[in-house]
Protein backbone atom coordinates (compact mmCIF):
# COMPACT_ATOMS: atom_id res chain seq x y z
CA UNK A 1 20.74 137.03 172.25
CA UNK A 2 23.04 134.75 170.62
CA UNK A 3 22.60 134.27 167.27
CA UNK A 4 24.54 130.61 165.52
CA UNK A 5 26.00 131.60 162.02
CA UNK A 6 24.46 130.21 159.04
CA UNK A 7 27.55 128.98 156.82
CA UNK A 8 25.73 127.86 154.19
CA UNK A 9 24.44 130.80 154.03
CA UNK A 10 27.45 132.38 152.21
CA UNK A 11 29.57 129.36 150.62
CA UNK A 12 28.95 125.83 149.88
CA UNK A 13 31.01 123.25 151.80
CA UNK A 14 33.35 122.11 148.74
CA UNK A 15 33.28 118.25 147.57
CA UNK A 16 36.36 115.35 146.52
CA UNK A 17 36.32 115.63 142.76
CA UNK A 18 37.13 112.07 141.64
CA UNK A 19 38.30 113.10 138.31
CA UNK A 20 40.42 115.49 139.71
CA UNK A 21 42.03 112.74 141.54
CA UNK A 22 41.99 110.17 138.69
CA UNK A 23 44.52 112.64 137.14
CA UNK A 24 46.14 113.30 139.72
CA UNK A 25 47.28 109.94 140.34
CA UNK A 26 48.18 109.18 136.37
CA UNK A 27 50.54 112.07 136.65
CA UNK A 28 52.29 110.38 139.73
CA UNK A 29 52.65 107.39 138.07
CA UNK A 30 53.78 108.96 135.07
CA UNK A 31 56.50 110.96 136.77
CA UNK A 32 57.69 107.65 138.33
CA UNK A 33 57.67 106.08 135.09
CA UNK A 34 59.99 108.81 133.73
CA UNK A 35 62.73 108.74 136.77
CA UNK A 36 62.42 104.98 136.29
CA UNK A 37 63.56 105.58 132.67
CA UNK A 38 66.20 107.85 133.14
CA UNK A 39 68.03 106.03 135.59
CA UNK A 40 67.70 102.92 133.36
CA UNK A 41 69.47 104.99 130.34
CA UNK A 42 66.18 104.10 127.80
CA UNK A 43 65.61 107.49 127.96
CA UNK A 44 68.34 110.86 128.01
CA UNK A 45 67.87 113.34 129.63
CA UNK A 46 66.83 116.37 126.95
CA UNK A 47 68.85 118.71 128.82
CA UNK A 48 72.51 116.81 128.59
CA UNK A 49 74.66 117.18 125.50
CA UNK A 50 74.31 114.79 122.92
CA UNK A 51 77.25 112.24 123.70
CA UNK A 52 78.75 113.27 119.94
CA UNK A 53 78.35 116.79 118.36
CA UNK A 54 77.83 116.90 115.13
CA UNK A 55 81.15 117.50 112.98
CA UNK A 56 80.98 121.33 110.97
CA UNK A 57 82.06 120.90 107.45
CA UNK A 58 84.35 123.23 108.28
CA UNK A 59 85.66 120.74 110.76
CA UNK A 60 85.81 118.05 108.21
CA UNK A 61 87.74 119.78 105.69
CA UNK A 62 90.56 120.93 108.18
CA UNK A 63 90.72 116.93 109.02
CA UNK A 64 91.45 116.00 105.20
CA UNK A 65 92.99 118.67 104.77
CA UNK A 66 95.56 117.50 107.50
CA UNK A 67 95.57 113.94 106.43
CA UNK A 68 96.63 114.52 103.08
CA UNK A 69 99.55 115.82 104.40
CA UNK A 70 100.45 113.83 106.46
CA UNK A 71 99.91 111.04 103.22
CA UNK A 72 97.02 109.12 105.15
CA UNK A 73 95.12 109.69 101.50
CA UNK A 74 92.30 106.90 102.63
CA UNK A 75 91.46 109.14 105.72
CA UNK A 76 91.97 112.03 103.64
CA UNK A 77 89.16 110.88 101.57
CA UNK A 78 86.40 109.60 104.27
CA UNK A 79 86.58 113.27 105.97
CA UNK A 80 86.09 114.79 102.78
CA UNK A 81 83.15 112.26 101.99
CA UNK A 82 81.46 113.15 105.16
CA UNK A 83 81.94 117.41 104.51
CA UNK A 84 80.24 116.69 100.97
CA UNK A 85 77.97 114.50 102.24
CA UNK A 86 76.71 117.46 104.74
CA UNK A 87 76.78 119.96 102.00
CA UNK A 88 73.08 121.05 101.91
CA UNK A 89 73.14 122.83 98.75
CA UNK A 90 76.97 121.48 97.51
CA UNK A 91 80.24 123.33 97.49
CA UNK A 92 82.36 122.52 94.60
CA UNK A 93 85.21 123.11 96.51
CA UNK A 94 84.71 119.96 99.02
CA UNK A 95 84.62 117.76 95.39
CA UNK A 96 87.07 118.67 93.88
CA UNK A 97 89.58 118.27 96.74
CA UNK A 98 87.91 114.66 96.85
CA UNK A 99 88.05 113.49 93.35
CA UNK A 100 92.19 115.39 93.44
CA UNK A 101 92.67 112.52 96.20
CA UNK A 102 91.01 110.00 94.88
CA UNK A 103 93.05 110.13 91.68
CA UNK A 104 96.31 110.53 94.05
CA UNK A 105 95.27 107.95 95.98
CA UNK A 106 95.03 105.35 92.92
CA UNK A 107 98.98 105.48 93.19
CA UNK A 108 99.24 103.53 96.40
CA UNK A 109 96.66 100.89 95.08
CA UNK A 110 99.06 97.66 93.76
CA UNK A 111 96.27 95.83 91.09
CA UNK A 112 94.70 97.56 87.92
CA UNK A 113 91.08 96.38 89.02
CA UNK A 114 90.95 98.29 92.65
CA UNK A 115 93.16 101.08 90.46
CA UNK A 116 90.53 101.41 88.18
CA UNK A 117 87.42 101.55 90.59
CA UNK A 118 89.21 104.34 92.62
CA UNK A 119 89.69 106.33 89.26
CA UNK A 120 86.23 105.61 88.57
CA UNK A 121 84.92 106.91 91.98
CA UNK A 122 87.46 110.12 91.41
CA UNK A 123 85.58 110.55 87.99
CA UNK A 124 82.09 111.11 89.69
CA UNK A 125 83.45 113.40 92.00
CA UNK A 126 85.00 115.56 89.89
CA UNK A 127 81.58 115.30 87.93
CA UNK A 128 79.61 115.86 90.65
CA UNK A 129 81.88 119.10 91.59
CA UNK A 130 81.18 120.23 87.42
CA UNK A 131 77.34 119.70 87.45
CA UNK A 132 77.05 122.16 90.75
CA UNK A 133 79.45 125.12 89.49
CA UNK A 134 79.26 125.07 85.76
CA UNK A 135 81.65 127.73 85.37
CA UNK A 136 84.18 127.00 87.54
CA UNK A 137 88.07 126.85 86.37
CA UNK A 138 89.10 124.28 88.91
CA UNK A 139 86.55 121.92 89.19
CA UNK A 140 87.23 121.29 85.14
CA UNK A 141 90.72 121.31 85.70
CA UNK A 142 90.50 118.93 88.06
CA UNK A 143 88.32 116.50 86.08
CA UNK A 144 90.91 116.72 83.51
CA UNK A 145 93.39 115.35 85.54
CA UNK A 146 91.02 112.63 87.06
CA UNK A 147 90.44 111.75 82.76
CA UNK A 148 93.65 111.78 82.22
CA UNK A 149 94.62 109.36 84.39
CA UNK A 150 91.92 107.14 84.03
CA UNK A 151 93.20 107.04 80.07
CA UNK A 152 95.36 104.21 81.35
CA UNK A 153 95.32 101.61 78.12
CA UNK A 154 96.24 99.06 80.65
CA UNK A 155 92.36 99.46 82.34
CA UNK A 156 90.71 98.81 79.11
CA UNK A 157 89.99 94.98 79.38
CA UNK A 158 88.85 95.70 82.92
CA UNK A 159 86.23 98.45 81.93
CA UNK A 160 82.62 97.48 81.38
CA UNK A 161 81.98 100.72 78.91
CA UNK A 162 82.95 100.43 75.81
CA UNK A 163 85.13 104.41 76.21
CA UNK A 164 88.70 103.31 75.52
CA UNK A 165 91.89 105.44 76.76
CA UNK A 166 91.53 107.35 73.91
CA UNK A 167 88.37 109.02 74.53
CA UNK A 168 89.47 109.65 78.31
CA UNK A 169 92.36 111.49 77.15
CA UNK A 170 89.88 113.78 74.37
CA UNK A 171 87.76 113.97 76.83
CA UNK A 172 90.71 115.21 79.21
CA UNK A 173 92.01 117.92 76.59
CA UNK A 174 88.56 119.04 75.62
CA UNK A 175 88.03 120.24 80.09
CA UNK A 176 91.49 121.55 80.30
CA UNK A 177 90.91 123.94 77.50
CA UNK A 178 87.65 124.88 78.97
CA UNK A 179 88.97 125.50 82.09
CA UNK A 180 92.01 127.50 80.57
CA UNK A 181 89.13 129.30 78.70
CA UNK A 182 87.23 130.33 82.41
CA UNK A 183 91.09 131.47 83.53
CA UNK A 184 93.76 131.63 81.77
CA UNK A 185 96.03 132.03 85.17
CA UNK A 186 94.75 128.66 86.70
CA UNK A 187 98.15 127.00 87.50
CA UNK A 188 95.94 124.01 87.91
CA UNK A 189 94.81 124.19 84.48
CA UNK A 190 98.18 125.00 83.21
CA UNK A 191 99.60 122.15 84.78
CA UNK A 192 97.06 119.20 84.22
CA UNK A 193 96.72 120.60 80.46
CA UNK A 194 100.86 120.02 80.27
CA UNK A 195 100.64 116.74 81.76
CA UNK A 196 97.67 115.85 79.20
CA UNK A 197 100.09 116.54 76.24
CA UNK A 198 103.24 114.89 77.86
CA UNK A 199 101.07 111.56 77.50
CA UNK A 200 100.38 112.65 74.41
CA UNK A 201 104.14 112.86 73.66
CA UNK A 202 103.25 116.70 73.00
CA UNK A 203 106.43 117.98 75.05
CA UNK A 204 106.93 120.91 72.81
CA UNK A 205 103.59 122.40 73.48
CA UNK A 206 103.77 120.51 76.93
CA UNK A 207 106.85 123.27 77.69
CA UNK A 208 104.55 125.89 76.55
CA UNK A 209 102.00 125.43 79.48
CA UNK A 210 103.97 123.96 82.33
CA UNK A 211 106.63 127.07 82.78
CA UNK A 212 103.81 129.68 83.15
CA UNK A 213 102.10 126.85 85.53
CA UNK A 214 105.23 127.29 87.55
CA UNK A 215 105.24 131.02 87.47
CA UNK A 216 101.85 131.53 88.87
CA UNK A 217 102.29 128.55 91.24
CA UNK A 218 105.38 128.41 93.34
CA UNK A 219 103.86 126.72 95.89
CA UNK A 220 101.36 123.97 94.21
CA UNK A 221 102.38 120.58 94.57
CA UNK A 222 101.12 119.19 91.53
CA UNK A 223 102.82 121.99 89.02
CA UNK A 224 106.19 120.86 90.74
CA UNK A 225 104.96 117.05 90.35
CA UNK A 226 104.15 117.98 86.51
CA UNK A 227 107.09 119.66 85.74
CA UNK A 228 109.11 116.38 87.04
CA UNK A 229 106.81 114.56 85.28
CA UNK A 230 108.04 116.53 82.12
CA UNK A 231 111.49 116.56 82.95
CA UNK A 232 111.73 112.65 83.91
CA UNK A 233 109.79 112.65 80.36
CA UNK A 234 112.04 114.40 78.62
CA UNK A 235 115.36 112.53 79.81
CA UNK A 236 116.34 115.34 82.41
CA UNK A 237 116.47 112.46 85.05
CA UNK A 238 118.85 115.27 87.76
CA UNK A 239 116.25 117.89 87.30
CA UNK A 240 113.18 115.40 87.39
CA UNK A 241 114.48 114.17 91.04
CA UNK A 242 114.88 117.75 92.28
CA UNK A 243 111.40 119.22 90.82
CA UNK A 244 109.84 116.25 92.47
CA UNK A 245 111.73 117.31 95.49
CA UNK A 246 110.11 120.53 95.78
CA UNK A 247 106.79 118.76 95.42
CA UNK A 248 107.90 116.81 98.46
CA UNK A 249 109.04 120.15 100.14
CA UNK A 250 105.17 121.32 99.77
CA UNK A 251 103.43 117.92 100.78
CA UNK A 252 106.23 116.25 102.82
CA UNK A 253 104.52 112.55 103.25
CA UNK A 254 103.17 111.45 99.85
CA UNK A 255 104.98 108.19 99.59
CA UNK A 256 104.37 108.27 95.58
CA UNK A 257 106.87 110.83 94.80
CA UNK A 258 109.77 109.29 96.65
CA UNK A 259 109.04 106.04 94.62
CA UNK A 260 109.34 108.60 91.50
CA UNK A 261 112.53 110.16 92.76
CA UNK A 262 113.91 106.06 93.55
CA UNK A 263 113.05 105.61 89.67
CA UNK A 264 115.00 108.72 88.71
CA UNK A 265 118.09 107.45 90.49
CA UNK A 266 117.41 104.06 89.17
CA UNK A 267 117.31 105.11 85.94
CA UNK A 268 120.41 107.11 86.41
CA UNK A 269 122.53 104.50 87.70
CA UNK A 270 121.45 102.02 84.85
CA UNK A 271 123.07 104.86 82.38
CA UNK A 272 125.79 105.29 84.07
CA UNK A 273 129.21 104.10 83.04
CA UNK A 274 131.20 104.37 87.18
CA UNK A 275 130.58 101.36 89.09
CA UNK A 276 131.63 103.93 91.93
CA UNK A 277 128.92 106.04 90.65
CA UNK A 278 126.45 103.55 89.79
CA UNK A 279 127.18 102.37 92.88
CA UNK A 280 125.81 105.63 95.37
CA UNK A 281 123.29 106.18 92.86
CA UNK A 282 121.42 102.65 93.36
CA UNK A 283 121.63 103.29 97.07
CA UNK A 284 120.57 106.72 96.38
CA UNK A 285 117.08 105.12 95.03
CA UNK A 286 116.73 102.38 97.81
CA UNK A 287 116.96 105.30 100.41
CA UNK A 288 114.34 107.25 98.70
CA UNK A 289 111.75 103.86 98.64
CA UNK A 290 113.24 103.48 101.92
CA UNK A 291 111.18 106.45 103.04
CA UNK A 292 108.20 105.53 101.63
CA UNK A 293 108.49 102.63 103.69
CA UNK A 294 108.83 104.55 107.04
CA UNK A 295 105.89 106.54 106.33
CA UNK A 296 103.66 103.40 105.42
CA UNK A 297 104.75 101.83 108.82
CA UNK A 298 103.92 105.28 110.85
CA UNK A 299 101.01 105.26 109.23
CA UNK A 300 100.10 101.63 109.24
CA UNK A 301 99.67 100.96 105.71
CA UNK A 302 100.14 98.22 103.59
CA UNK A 303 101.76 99.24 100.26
CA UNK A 304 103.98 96.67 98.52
CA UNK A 305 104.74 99.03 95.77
CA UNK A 306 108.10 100.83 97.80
CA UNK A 307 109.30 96.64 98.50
CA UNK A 308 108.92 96.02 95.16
CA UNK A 309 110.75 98.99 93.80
CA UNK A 310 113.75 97.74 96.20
CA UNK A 311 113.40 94.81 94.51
CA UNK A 312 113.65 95.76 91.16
CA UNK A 313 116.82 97.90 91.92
CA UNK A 314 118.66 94.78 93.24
CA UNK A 315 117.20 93.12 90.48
CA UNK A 316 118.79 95.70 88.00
CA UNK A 317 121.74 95.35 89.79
CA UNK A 318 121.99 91.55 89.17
CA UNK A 319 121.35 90.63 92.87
CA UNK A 320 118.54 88.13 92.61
CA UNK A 321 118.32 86.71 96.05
CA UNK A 322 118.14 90.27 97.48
CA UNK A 323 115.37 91.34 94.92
CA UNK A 324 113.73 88.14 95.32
CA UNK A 325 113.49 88.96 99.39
CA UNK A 326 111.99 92.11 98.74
CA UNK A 327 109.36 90.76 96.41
CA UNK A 328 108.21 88.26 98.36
CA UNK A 329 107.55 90.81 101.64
CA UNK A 330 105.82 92.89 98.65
CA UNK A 331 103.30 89.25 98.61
CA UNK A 332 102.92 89.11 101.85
CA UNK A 333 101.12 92.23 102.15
CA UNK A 334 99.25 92.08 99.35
CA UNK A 335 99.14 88.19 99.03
CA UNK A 336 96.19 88.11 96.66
CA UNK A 337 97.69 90.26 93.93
CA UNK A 338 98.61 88.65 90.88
CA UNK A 339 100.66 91.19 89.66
CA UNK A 340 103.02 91.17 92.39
CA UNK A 341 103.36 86.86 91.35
CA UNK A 342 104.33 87.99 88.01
CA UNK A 343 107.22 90.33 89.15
CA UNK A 344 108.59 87.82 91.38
CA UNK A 345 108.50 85.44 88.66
CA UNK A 346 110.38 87.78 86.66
CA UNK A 347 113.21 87.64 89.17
CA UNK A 348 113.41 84.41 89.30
CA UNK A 349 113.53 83.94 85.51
CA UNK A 350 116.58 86.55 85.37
CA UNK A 351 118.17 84.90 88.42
CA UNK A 352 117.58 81.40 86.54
CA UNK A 353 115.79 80.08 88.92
CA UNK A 354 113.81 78.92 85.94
CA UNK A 355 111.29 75.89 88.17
CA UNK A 356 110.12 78.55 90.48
CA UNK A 357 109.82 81.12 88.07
CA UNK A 358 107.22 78.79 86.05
CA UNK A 359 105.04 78.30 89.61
CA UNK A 360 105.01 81.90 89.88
CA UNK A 361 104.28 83.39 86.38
CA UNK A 362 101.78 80.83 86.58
CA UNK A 363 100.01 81.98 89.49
CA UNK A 364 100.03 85.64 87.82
CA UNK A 365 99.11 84.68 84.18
CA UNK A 366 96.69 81.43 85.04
CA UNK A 367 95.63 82.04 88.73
CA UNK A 368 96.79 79.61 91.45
CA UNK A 369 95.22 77.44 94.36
CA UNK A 370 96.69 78.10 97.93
CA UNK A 371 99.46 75.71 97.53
CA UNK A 372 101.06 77.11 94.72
CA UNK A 373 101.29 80.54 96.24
CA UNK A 374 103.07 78.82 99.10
CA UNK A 375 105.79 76.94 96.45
CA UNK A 376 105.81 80.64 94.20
CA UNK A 377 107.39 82.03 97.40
CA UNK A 378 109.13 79.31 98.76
CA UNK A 379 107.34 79.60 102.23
CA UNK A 380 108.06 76.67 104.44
CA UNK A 381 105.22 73.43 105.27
CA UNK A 382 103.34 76.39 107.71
CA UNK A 383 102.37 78.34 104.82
CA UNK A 384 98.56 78.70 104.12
CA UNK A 385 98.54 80.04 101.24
CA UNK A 386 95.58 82.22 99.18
CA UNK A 387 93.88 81.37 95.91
CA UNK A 388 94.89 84.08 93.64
CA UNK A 389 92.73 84.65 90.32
CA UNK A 390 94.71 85.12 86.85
CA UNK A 391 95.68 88.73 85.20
CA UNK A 392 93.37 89.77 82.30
CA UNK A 393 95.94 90.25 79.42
CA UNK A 394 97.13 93.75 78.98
CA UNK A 395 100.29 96.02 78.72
CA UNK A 396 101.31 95.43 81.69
CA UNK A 397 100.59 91.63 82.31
CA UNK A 398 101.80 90.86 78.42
CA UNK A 399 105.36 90.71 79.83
CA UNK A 400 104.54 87.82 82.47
CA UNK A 401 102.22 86.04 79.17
CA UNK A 402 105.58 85.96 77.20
CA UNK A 403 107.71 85.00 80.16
CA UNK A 404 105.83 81.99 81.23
CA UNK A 405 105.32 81.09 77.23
CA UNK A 406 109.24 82.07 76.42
CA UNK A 407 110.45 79.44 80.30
CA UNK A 408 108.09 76.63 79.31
CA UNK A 409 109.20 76.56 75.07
CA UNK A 410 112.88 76.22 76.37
CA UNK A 411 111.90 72.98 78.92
CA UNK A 412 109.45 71.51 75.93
CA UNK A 413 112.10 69.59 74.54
CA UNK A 414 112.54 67.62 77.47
CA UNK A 415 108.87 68.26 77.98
CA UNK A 416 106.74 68.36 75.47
CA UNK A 417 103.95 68.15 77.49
CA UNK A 418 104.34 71.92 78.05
CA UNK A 419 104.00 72.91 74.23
CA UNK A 420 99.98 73.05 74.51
CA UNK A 421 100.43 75.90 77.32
CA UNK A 422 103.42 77.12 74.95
CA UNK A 423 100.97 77.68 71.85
CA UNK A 424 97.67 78.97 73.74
CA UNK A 425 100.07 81.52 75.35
CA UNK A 426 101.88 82.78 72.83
CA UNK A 427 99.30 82.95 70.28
CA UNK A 428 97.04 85.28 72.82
CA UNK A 429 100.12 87.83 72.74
CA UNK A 430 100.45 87.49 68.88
CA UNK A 431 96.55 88.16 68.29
CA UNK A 432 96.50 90.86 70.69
CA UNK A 433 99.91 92.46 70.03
CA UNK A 434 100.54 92.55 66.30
CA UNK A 435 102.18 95.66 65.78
CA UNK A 436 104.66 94.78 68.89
CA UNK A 437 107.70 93.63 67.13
CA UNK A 438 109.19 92.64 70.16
CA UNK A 439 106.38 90.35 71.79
CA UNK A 440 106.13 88.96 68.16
CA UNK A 441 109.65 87.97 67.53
CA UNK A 442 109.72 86.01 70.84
CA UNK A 443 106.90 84.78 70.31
CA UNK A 444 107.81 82.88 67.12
CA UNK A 445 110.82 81.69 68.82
CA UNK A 446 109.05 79.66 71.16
CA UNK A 447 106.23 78.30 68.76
CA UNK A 448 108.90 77.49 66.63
CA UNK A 449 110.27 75.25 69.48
CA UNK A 450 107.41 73.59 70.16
CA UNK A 451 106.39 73.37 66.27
CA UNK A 452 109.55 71.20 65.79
CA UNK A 453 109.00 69.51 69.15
CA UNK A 454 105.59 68.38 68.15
CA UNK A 455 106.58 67.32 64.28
CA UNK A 456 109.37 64.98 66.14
CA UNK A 457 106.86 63.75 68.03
CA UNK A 458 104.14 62.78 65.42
CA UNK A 459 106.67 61.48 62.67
CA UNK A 460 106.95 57.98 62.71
CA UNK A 461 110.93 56.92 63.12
CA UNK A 462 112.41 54.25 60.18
CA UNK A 463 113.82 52.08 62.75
CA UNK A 464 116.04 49.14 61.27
CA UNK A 465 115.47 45.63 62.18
CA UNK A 466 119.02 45.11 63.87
CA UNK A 467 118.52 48.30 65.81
CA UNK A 468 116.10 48.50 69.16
CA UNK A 469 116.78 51.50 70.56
CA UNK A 470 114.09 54.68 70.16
CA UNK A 471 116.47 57.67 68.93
CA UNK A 472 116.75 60.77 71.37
CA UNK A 473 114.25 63.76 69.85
CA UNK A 474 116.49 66.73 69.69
CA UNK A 475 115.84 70.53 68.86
CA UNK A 476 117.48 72.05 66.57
CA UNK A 477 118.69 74.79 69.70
CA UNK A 478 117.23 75.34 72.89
CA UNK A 479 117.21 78.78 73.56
CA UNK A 480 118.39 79.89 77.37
CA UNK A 481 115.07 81.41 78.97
């Protein structure tokens, strides 16, 4: 007999599970999503390299390491910025080397203010590298060269503390002998605490701490660019150029000791007595700024500071046009410094070129619009010109104060309108400089001028009935500006 099997009998005939379904469909849609995404680029795919790696500090260090010597300072600086800025717990090391180039770095800057903020930002490295390793030689070295530097009188009147030079350079002294005091064979130390003294005209005790420098580091840039330093100090102008030499011989592209080596052989050839000699030696120092130069073009940066060091030499060498060539391509990359007005004006004035010179110290000691810095140049009708503000007074603008004050006394005679600007001028430098004998004496001169200029002018003349004509106000000299 056949017998039908009972399925049911053993298993239940299985269902469509709706939820099961539900899902599946969500996940379908999902994964289309996704592809959609990708292909798009809104989302990246988690198993592709990220399109940068991340930079190792190590990485980072070797790149400013590299620009520094090749003298890109500025690039120098941002790769050691990022390394410390990585740094999870902080390695000394990484700010030190950053505030050292920052300070360097303040040489290649042409104005006091943007000098001074870079020595400021090279004075919180250098702090920041102290408050992580407390006992470390270096990192107080270095912050006593940073100190040092920034004990620049000139940056007073910028500075919104009230610490003057002189507390920067105590300050300075007071980390180098701590530093000497962690280890006493720190060529760093050595060498920073001799430079501290040469600025304090120390240069016995200077000699004391420089010559071991040099024995423990032969090959340290900065004890060869102290020991020039001391030697350029000390009148040894030969021996200055070829220390500073072997500091080029270390670090072949820093474009701020060939400008100290073109000073040397300035210096040189202004002392010397050959015109034959005097001669080679003056070319000697344009070659040297010359380099600078060539580095600043590879490079692409714009430094007036090795034009304007040409210029002076012709200057010194009583070719005006030449220097006054030079200064002005020193403006026109920097067009905006003040400073660089004031120099040019100085040629001028020695070149007596005494109307231009005015428009020009102007622009440095007053500030000028954009048409004025066109005229202070002598650019053509297609100049545009820049508004450029006025120099606080200080050391180094004092010399453009008594300039401008010393051109315009000599023209008040013929215009006394002048002797207002003549007085205001001239009194600043006497209130600020009292002590200076030579800012003082000129200074009389020309309010003297103007004194007797404005008398003449106030005194009513006896004038006699048969005689009509007003008589001619004359000075009693007029000094040649």
């Amino acid at each position: 007999m056949k017998v039908n099997r009972r399925r049911t009998l053993f298993y239940q005939r299985r269902a469509s599970n709706l939820y099961r379904l539900f899902v599946l469909v969500i996940l379908i849609l999902a994964g289309v999503w996704f592809i959609t995404q990708l292909s798009t680029g809104k989302l990246r795919n988690p198993f592709k390299p990220t399109p940068t790696s991340t930079r190792t500090i190590n990485s980072l260090v070797l790149e400013g390491e590299t620009q520094f010597k090749a003298g890109a300072l500025n690039l120098a600086i941002s790769a050691y910025q990022q390394a410390a800025a990585q740094g999870s717990v902080g390695d000394p090391h990484l700010w030190t080397e950053l505030a050292r180039i920052q300070a360097y770095s303040s040489r290649l800057l042409s104005n006091d203010a943007d000098r001074l903020k870079r020595l400021t930002e090279a004075l919180q490295s250098a702090n920041q590298a102290v408050a992580i390793a407390t006992d470390d030689s270096d990192a107080f070295a270095i912050r006593s060269f940073v100190l040092d530097w920034n004990a620049d009188p000139a940056l007073d009147p910028l500075r919104t503390s009230d610490k003057k030079a002189a507390d920067f350079i105590f300050d300075a002294e007071q980390d180098a002998v701590h530093a000497l005091h962690l280890n006493s064979q720190n060529p760093l130390a050595l060498a920073y605490y001799a430079e501290i003294l040469i600025d304090e005209q120390k240069w016995n005790q200077a000699d004391l701490y420089i010559k071991p420098a040099l024995e423990l580091g032969p090959q340290v840039m900065d004890v060869h660019r102290v020991y020039g330093y001391y030697l350029e100090s000390t009148l040894n102008y030969s021996q200055a150029i070829e220390e500073y030499q072997k500091a080029l011989n270390i670090d072949p592209n820093l474009t701020f000791l060939y400008i100290s080596i073109g000073h040397n052989y300035r210096t040189l050839a202004f002392l010397s007595t050959l015109p034959s000699e005097q001669s080679d030696l003056y070319k000697s120092a344009r070659t040297s700024y010359a380099k600078a130069i060539t580095i600043n073009d590879h490079l692409k940066i714009s430094d007036p500071s090795p034009y304007l060091a040409i210029a002076k030499t012709y200057a010194q060498q009583g070719q005006f046009f030449a220097a006054a060539l030079n200064a002005q391509t020193a403006i026109g990359l920097d067009p905006t410094n003040a400073d660089l007005y004031g120099q040019l004006g100085d040629i001028y004035k020695r070149g007596r070129n005494f109307e231009t010179s005015i428009i020009a110290l102007r622009c440095a000691v007053e500030g000028c619009d954009a048409s004025a810095s066109c005229q202070a140049v002598l650019a053509g009708s297609d100049c545009v010109g820049v508004v450029v503000k006025p120099l606080v007074l200080n050391p180094n603008s004092a010399t453009y104060y008594l300039d401008l004050g010393s051109v315009l006394s000599a023209f008040a005679p013929n215009k006394p309108e002048y002797c207002p600007e003549v007085v205001s001028l001239l009194t600043q430098l006497k209130v600020a400089y009292p002590k200076n004998t030579v800012i003082t004496r000129n200074a009389d001169v020309g309010l003297a001028i103007c004194a007797e200029v404005t008398s003449a002018l106030t005194q009513t003349p006896v004038i006699p009935p048969s005689v009509s004509a007003v008589p001619t106000l004359m000075p009693r000299y007029t000094p040649t500006p």
